[in-house]
Protein backbone atom coordinates (compact mmCIF):
# COMPACT_ATOMS: atom_id res chain seq x y z
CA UNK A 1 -36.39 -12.99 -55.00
CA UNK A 2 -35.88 -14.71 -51.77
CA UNK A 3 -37.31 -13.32 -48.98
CA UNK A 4 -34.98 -12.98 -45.78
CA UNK A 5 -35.89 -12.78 -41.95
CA UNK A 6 -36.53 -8.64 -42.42
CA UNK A 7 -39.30 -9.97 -44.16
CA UNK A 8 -37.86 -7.47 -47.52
CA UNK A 9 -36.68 -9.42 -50.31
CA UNK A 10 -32.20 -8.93 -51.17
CA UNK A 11 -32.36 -7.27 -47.76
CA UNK A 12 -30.12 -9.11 -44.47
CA UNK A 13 -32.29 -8.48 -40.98
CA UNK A 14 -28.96 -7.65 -40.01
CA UNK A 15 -29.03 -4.16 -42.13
CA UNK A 16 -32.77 -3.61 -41.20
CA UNK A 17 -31.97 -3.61 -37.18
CA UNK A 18 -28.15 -1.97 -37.80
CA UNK A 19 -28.70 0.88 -39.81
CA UNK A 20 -32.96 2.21 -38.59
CA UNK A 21 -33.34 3.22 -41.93
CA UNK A 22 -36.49 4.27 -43.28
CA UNK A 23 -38.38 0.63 -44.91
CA UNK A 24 -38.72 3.35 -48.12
CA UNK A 25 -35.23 3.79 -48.93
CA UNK A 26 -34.73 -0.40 -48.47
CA UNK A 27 -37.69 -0.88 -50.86
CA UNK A 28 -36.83 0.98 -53.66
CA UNK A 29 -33.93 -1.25 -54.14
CA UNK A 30 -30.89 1.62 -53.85
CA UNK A 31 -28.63 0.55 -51.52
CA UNK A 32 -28.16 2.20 -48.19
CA UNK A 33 -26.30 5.92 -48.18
CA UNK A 34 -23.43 6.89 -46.23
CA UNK A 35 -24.75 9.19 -44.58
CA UNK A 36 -27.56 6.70 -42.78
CA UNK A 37 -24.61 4.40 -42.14
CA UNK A 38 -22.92 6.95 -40.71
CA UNK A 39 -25.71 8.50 -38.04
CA UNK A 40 -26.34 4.78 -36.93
CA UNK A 41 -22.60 3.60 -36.47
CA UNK A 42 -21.10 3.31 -33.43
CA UNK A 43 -17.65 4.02 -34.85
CA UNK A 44 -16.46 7.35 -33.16
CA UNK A 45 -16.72 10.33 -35.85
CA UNK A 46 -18.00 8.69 -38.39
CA UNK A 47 -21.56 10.58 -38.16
CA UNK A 48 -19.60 13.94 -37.53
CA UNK A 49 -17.68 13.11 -41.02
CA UNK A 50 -20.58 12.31 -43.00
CA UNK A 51 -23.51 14.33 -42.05
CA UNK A 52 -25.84 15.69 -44.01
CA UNK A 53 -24.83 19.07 -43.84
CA UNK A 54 -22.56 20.90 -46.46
CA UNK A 55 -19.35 20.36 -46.13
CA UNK A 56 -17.80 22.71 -43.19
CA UNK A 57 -14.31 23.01 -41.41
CA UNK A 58 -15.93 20.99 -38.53
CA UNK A 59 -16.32 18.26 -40.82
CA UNK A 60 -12.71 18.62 -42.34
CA UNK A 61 -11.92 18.51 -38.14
CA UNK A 62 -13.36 15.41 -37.90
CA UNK A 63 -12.06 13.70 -41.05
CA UNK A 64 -8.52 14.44 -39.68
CA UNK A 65 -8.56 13.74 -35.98
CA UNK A 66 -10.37 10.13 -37.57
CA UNK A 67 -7.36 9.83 -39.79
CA UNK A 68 -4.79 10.63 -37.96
CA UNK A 69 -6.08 8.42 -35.40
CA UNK A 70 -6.43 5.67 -37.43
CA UNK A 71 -3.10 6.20 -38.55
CA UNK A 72 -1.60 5.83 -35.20
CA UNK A 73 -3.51 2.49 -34.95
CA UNK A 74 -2.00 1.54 -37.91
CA UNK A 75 1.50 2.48 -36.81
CA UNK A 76 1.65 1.29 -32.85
CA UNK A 77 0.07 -2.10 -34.31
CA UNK A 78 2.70 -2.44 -37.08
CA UNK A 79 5.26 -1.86 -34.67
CA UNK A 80 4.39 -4.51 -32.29
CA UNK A 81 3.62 -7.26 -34.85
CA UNK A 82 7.32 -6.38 -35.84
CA UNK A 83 8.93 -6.54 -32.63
CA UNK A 84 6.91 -9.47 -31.25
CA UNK A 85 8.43 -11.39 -34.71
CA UNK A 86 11.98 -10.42 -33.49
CA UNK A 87 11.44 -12.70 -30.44
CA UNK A 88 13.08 -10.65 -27.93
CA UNK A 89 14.13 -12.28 -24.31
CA UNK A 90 16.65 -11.92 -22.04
CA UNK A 91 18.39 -15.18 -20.43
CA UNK A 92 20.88 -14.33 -17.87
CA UNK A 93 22.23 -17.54 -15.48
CA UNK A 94 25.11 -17.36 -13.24
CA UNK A 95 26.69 -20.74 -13.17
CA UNK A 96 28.98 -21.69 -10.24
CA UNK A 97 30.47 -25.07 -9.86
CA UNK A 98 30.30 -25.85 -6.16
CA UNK A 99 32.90 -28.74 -4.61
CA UNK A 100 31.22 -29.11 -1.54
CA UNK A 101 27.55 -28.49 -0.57
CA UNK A 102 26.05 -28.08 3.15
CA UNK A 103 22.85 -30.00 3.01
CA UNK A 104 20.11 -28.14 5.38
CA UNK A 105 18.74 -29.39 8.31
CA UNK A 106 16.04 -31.19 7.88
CA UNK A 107 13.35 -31.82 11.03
CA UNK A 108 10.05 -34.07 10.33
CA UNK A 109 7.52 -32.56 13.11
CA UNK A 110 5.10 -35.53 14.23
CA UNK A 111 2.06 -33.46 14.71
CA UNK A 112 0.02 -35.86 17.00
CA UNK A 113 -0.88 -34.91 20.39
CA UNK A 114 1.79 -36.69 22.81
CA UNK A 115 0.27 -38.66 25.40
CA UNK A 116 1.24 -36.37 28.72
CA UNK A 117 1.01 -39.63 31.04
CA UNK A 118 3.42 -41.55 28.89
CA UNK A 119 5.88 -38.87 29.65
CA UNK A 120 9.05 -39.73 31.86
CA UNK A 121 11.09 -37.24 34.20
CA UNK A 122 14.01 -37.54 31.67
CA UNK A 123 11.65 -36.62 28.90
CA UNK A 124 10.56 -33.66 30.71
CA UNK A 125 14.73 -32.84 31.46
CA UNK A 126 15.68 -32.89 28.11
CA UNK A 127 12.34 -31.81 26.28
CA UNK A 128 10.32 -29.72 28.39
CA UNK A 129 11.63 -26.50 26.98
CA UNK A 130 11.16 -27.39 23.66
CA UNK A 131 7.46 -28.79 24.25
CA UNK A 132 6.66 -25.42 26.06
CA UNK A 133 5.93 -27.20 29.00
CA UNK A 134 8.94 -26.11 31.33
CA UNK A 135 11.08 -22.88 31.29
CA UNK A 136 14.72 -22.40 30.87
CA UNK A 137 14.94 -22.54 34.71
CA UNK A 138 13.08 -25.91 34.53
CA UNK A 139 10.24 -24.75 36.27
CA UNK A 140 6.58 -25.04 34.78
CA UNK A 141 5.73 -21.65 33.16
CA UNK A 142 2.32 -20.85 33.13
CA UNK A 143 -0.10 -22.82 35.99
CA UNK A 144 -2.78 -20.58 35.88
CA UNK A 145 -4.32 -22.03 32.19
CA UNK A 146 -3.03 -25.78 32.89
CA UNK A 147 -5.39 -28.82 33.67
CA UNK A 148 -5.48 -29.30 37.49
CA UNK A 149 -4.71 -32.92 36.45
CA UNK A 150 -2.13 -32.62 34.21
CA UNK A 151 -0.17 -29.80 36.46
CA UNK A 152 -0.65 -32.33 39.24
CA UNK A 153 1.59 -34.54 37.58
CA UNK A 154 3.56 -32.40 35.56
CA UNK A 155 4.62 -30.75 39.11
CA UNK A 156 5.57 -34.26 40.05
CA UNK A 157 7.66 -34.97 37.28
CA UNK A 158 9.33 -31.53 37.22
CA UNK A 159 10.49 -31.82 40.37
CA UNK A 160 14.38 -32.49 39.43
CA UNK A 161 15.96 -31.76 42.84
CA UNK A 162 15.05 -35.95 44.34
């Protein structure tokens, strides 16, 4: 006989550490019952089933609930193995021939920092508003946060009426 890791010949380490059986019952040779299979399985009900008491309607109880669960395994798996083979989908497209299309409006944004003395008094006409530098009035908005500098000329360039 060949000796395995449990250190009892015929017998997997596996079963020794699974089932904490007593190292009697694995060296006589009989294999393992179903009752200590049961009381160390992790398998819901199955030590409630197979106890070592006589049989009893708690027993019955448990054998059912275990069946009848495993029968509704059975069933909702079945069902969705079949309708995942039926390769269900849904396609639903709406096809409309256009003649003419109205192509968007496209703006590129250059997102460097302007240089404010390279700015003219046209530039400031036609763009302050839009750079948030003047008002709709063409007057400058906000002089309390600007750069003394920078609203010294900016007040100089604004000025539209000479």
């Amino acid at each position: 006989h060949a000796c395995t890791k449990s250190g009892h010949p015929g017998v997997p380490a596996r079963t020794m550490m699974d089932l904490k059986v007593d190292e009697e019952e694995v060296d006589s040779g009989q294999p393992v019952s179903i009752q200590a299979f049961a009381s160390s399985s992790t398998l819901h009900g199955l030590s409630h089933i197979f106890s070592y008491e006589r049989l009893s309607l708690k027993r019955v109880v448990w054998a059912l609930c275990f069946l009848g669960s495993l029968a509704l395994l059975a069933l909702v798996c079945t069902n969705r193995i079949q309708y995942y083979f039926l390769y269900p989908h849904v396609t639903k497209l709406d096809e409309v021939a256009a003649t003419r299309l109205t192509f968007p409006a496209v703006t590129f944004c250059n997102l460097n920092e302007f240089r404010f003395s390279r700015v003219t008094k046209n530039d400031l006409y036609h763009a302050g508003e839009l750079l948030a530098l003047l008002n709709n009035r063409y007057e400058i908005p906000d002089t309390q946060t600007a750069d003394e500098k920078q609203l010294e000329i900016l007040q100089d360039k604004a000025n539209f009426r000479n």
